[in-house]
PDB file of N, CA and C in Angstrom:
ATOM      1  N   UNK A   1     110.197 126.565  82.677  1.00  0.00           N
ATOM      2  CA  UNK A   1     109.883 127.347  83.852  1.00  0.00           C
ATOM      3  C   UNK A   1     111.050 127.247  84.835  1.00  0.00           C
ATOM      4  N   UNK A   2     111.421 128.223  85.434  1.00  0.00           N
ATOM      5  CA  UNK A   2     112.575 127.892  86.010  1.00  0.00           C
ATOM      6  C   UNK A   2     111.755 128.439  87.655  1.00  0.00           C
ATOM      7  N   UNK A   3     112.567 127.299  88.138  1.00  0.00           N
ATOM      8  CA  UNK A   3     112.067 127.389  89.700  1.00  0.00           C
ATOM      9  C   UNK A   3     113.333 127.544  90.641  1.00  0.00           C
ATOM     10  N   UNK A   4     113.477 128.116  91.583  1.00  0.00           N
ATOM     11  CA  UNK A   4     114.502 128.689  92.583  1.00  0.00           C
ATOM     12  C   UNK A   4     114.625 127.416  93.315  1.00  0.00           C
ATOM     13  N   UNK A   5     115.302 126.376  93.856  1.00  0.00           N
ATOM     14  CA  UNK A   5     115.298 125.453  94.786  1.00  0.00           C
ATOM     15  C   UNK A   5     115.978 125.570  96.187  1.00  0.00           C
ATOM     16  N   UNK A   6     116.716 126.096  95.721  1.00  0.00           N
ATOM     17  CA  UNK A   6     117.757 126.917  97.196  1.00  0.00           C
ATOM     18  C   UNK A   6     116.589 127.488  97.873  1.00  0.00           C
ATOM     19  N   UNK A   7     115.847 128.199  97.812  1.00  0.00           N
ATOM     20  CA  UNK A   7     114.942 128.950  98.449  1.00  0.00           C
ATOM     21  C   UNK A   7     113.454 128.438  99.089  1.00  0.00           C
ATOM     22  N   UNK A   8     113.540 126.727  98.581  1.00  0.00           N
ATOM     23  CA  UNK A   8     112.409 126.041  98.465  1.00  0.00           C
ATOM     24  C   UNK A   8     113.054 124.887  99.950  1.00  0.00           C
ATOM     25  N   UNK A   9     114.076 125.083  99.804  1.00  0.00           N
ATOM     26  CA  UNK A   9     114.979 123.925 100.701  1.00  0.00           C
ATOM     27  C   UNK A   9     114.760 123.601 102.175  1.00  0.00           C
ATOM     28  N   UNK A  10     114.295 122.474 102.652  1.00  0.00           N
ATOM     29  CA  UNK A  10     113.921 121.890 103.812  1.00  0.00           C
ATOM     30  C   UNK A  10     114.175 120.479 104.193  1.00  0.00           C
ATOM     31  N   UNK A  11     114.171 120.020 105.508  1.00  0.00           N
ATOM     32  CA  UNK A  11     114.191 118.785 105.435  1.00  0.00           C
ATOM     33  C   UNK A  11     113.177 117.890 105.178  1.00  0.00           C
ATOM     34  N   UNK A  12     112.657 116.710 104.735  1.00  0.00           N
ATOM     35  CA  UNK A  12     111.454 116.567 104.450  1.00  0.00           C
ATOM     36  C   UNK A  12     111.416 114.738 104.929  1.00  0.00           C
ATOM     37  N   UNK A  13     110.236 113.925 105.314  1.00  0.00           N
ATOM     38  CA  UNK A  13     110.517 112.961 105.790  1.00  0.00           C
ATOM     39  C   UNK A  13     109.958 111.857 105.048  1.00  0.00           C
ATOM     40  N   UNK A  14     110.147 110.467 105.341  1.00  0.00           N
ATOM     41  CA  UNK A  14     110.140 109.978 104.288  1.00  0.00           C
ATOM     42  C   UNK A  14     108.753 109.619 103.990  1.00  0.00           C
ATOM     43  N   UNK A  15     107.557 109.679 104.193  1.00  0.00           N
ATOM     44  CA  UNK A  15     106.011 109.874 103.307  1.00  0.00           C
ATOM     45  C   UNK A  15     105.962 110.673 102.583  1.00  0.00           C
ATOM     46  N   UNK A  16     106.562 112.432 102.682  1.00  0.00           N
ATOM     47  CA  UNK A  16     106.422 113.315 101.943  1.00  0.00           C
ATOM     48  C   UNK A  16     107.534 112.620 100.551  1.00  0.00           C
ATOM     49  N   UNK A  17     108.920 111.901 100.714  1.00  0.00           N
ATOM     50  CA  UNK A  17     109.304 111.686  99.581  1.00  0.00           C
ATOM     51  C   UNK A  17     109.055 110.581  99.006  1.00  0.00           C
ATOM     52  N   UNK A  18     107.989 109.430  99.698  1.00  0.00           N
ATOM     53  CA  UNK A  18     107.262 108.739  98.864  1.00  0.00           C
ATOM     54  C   UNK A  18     106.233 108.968  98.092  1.00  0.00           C
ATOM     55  N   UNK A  19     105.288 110.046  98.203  1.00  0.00           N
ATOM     56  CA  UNK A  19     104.759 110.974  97.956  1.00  0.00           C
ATOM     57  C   UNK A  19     104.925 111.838  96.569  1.00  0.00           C
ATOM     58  N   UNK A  20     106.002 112.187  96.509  1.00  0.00           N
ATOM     59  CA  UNK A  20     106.631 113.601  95.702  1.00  0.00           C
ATOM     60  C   UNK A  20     107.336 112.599  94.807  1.00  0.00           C
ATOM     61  N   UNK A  21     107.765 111.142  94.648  1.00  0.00           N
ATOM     62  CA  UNK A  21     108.581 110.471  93.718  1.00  0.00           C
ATOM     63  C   UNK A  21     107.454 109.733  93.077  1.00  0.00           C
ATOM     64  N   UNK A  22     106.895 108.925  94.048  1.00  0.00           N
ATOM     65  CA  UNK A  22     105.667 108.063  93.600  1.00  0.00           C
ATOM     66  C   UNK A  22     106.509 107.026  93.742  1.00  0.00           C
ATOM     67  N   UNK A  23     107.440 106.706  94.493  1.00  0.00           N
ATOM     68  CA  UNK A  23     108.166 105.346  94.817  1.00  0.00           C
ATOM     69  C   UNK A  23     108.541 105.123  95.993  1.00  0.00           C
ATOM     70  N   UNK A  24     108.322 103.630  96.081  1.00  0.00           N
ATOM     71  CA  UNK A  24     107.739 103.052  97.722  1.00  0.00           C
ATOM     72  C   UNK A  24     109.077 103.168  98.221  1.00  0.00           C
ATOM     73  N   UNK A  25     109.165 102.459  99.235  1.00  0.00           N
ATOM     74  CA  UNK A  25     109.711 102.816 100.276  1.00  0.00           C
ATOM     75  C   UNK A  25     111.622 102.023 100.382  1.00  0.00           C
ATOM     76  N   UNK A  26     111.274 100.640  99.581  1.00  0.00           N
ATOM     77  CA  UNK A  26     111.702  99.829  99.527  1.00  0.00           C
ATOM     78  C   UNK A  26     113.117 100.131  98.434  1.00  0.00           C
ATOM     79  N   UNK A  27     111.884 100.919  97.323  1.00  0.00           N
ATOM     80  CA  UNK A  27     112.723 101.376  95.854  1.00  0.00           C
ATOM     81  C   UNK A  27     113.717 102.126  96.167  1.00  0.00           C
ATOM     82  N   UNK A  28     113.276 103.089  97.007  1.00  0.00           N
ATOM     83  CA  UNK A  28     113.647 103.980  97.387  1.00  0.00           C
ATOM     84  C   UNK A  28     115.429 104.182  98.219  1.00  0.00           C
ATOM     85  N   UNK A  29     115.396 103.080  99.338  1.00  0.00           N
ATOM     86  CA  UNK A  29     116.537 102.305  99.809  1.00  0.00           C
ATOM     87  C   UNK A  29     117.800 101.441  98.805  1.00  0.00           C
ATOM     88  N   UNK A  30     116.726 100.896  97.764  1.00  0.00           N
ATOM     89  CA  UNK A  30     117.589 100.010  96.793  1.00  0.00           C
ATOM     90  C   UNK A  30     118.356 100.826  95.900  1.00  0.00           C
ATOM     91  N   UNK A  31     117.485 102.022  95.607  1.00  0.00           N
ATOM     92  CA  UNK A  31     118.050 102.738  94.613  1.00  0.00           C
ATOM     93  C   UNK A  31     119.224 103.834  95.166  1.00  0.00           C
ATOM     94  N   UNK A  32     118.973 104.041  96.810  1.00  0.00           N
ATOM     95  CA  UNK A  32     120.275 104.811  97.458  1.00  0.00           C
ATOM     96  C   UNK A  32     121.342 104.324  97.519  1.00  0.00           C
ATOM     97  N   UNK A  33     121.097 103.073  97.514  1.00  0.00           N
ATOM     98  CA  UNK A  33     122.751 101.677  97.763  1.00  0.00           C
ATOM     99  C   UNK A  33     123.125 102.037  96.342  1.00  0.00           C
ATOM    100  N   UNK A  34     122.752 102.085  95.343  1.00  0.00           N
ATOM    101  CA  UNK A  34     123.378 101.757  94.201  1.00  0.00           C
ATOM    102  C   UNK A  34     123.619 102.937  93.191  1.00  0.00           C
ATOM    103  N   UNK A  35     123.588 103.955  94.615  1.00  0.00           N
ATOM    104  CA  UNK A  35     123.282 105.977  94.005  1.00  0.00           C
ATOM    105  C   UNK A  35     122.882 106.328  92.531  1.00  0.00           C
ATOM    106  N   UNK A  36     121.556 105.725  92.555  1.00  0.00           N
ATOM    107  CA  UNK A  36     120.613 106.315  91.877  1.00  0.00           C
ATOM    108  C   UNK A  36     119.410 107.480  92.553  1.00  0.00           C
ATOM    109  N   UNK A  37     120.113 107.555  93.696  1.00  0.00           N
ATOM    110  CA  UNK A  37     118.313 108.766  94.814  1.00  0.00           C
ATOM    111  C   UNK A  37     119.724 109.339  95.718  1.00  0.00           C
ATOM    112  N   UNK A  38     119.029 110.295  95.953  1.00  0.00           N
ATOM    113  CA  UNK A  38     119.844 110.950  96.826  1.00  0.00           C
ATOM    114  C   UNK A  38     119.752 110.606  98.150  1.00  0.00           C
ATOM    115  N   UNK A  39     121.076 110.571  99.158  1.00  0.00           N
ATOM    116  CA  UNK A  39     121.290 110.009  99.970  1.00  0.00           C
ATOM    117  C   UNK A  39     120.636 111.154 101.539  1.00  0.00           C
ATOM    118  N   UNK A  40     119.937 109.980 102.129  1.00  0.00           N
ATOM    119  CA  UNK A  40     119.130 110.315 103.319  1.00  0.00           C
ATOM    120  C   UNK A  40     119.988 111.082 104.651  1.00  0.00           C
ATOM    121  N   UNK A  41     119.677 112.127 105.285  1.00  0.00           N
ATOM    122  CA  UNK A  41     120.316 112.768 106.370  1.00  0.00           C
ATOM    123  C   UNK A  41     120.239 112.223 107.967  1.00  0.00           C
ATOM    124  N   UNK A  42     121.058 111.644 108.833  1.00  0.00           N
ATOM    125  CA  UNK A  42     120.775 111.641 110.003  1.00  0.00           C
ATOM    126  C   UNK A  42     119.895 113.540 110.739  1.00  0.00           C
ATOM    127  N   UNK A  43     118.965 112.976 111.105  1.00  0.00           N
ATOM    128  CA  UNK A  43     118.511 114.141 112.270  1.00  0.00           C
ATOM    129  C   UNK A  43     118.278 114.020 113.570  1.00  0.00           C
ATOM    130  N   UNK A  44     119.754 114.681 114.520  1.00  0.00           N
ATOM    131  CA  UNK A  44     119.509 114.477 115.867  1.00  0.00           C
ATOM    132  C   UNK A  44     120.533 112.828 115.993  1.00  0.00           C
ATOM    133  N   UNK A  45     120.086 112.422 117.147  1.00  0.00           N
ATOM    134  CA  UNK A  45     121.272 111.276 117.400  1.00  0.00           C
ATOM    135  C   UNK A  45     120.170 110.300 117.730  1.00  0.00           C
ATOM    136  N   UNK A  46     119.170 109.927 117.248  1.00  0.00           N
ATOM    137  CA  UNK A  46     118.353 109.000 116.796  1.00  0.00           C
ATOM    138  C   UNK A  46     118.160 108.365 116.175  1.00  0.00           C
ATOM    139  N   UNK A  47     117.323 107.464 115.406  1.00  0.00           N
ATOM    140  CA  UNK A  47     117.125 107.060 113.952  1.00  0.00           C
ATOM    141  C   UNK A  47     116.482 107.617 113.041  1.00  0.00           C
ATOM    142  N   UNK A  48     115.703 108.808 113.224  1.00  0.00           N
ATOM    143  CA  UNK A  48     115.329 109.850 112.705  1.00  0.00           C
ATOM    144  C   UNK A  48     115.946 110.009 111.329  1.00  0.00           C
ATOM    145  N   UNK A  49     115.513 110.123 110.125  1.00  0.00           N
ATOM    146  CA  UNK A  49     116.582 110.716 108.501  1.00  0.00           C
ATOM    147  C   UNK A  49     115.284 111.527 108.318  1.00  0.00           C
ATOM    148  N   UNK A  50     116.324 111.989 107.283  1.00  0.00           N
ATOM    149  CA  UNK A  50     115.573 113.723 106.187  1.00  0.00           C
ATOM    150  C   UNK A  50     115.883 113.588 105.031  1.00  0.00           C
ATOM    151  N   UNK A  51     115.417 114.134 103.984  1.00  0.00           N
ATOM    152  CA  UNK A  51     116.100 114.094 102.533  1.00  0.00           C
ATOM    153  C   UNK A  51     115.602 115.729 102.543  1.00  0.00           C
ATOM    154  N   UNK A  52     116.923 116.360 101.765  1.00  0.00           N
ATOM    155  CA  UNK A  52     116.923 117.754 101.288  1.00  0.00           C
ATOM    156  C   UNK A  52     115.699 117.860 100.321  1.00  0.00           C
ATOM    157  N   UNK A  53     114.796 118.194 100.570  1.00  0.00           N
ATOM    158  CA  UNK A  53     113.640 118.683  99.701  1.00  0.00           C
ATOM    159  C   UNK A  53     114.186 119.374  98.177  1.00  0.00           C
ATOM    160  N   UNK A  54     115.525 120.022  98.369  1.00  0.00           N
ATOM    161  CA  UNK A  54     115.943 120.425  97.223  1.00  0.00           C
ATOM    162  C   UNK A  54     116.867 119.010  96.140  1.00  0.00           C
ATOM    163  N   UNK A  55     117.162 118.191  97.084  1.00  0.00           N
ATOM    164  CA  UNK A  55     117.724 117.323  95.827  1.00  0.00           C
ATOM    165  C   UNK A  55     116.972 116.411  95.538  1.00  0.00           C
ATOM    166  N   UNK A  56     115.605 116.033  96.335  1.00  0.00           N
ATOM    167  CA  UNK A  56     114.796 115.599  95.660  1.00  0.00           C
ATOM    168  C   UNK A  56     114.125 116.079  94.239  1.00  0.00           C
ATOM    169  N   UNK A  57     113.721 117.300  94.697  1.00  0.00           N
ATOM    170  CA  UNK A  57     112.637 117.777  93.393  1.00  0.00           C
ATOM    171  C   UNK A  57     113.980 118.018  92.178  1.00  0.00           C
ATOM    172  N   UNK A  58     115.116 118.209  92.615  1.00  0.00           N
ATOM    173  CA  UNK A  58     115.796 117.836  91.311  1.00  0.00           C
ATOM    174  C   UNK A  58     116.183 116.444  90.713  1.00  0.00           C
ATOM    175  N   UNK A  59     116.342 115.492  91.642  1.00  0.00           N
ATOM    176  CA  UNK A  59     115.976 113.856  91.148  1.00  0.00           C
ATOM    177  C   UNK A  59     115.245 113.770  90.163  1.00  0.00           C
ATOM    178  N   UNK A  60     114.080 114.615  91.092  1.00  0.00           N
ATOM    179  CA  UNK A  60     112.622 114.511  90.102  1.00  0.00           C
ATOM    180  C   UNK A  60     112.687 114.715  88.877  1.00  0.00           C
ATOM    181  N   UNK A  61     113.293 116.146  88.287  1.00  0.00           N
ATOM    182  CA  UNK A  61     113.704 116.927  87.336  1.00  0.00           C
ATOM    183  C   UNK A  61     114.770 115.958  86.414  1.00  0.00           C
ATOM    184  N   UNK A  62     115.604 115.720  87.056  1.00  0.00           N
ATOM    185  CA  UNK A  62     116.517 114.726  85.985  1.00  0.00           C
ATOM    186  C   UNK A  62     116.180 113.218  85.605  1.00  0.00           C
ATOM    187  N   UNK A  63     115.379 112.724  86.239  1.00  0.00           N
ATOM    188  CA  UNK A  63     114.280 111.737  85.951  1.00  0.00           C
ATOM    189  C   UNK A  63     112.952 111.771  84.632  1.00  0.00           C
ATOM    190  N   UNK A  64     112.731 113.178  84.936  1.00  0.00           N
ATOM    191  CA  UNK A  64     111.853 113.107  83.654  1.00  0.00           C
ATOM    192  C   UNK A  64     112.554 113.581  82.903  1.00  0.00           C
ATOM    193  N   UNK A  65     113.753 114.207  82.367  1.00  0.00           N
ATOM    194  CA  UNK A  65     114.573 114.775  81.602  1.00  0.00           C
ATOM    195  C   UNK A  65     114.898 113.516  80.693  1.00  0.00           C
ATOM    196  N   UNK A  66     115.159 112.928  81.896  1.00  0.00           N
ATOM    197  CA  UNK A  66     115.833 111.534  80.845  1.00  0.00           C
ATOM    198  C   UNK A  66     114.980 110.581  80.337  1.00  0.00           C
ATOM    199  N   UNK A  67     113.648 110.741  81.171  1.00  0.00           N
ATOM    200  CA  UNK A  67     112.523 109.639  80.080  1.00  0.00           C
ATOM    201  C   UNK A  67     112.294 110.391  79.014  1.00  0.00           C
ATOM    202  N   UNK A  68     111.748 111.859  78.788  1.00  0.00           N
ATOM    203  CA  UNK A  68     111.616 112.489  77.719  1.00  0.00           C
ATOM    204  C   UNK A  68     112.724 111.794  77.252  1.00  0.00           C
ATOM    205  N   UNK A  69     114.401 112.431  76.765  1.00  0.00           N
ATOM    206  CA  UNK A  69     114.687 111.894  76.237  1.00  0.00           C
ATOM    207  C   UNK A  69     115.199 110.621  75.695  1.00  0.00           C
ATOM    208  N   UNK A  70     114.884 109.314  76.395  1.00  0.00           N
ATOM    209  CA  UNK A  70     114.282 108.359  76.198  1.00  0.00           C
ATOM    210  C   UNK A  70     113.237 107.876  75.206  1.00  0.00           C
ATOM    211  N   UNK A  71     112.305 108.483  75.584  1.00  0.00           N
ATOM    212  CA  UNK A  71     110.811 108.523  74.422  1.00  0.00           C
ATOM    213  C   UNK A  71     111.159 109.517  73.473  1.00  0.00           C
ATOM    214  N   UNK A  72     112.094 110.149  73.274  1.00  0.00           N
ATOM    215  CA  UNK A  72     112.192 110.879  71.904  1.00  0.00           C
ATOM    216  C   UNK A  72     113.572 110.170  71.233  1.00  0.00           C
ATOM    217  N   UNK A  73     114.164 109.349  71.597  1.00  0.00           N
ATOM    218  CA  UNK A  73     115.196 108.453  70.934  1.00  0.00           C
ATOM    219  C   UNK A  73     114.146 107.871  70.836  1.00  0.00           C
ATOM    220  N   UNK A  74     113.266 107.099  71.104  1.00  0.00           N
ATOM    221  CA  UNK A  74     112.901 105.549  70.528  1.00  0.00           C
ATOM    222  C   UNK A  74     111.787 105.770  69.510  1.00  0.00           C
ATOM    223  N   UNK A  75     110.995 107.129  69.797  1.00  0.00           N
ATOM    224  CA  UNK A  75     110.064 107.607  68.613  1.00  0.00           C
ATOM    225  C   UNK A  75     111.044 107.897  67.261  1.00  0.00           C
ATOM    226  N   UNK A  76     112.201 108.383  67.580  1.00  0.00           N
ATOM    227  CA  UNK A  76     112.999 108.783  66.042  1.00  0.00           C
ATOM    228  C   UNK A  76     113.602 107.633  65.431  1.00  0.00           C
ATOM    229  N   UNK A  77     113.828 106.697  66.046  1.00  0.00           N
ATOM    230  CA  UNK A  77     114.704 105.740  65.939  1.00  0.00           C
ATOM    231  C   UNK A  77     113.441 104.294  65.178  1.00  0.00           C
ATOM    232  N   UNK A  78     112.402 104.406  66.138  1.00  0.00           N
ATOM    233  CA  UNK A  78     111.199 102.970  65.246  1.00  0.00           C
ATOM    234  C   UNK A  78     110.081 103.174  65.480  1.00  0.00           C
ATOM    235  N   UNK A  79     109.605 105.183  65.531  1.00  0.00           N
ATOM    236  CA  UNK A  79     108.275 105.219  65.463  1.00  0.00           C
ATOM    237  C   UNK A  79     107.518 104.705  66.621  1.00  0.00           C
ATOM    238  N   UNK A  80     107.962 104.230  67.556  1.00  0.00           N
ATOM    239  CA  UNK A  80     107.194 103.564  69.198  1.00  0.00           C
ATOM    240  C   UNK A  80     106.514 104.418  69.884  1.00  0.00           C
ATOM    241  N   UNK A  81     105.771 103.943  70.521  1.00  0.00           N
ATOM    242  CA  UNK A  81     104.754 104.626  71.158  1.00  0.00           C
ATOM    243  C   UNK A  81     105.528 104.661  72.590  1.00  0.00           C
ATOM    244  N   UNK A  82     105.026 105.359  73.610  1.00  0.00           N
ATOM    245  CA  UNK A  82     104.685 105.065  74.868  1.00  0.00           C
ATOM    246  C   UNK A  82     104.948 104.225  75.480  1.00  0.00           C
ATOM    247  N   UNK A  83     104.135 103.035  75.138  1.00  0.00           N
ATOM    248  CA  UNK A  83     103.869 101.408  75.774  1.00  0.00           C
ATOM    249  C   UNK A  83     105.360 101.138  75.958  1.00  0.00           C
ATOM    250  N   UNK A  84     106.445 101.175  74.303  1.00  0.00           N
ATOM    251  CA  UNK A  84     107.762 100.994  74.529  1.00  0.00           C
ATOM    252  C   UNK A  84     108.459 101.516  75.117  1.00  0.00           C
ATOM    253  N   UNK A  85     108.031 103.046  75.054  1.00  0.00           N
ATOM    254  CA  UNK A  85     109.312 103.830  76.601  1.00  0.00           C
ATOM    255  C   UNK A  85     109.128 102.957  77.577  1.00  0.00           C
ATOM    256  N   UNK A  86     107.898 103.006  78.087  1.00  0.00           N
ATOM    257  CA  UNK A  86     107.171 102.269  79.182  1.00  0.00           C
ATOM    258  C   UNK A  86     108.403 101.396  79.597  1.00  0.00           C
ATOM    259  N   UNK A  87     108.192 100.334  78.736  1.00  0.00           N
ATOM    260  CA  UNK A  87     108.653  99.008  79.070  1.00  0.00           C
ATOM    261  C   UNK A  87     110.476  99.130  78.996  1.00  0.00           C
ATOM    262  N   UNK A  88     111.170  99.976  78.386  1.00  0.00           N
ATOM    263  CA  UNK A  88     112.500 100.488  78.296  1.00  0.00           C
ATOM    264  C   UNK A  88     112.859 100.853  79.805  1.00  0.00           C
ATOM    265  N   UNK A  89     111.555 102.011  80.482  1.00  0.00           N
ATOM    266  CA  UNK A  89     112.433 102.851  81.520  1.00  0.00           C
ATOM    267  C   UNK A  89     112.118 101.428  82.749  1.00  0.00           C
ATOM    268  N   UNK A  90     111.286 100.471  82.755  1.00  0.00           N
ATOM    269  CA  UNK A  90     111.477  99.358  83.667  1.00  0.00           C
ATOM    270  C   UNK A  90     112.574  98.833  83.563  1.00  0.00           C
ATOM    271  N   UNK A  91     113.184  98.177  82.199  1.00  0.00           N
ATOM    272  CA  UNK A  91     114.096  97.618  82.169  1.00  0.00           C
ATOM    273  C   UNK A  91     115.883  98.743  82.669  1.00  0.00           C
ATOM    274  N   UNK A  92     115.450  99.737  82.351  1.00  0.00           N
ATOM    275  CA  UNK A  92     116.681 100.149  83.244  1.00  0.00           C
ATOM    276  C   UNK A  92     117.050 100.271  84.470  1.00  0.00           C
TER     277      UNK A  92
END
């Protein structure tokens, strides 16, 4: 399905992208230091941040891209279920 994101694009704050990832708040910070999430916007000359609503839902998108293929290497490779992606996409 192809979805337009340019056209979807807003600033969005950070409940809505704890929300829309399903990862807390904390993950979320750890994983920007070490640019795995896309990096948060000053708004205004406050402490106020935003994340582009559009590079989130593509995070999103390349996140499950890569567990699928994840769980389809480890099903071809020793027949594993689930449980083992599971425990693979923690360890990365």
């Amino acid at each position: 399905m192809y979805f337009n994101y340019r056209k979807t694009d807003r600033i969005i704050r950070l409940p809505e992208v704890t929300h829309l990832t399903g990862e807390g708040r904390s993950t979320i910070y750890a994983k920007m230091t070490v640019g795995r999430f896309p990096r948060q916007r000053k708004l205004g000359g406050g402490r106020s941040v935003g994340w582009s609503l559009c590079e989130i839902l593509q995070h999103i998108r390349i996140t499950l891209a890569g567990s699928e293929y994840i769980a389809r290497a480890m099903r071809a490779r020793c027949g594993c279920g689930w449980k083992s992606v599971a425990l693979v996409q923690i360890l990365r």
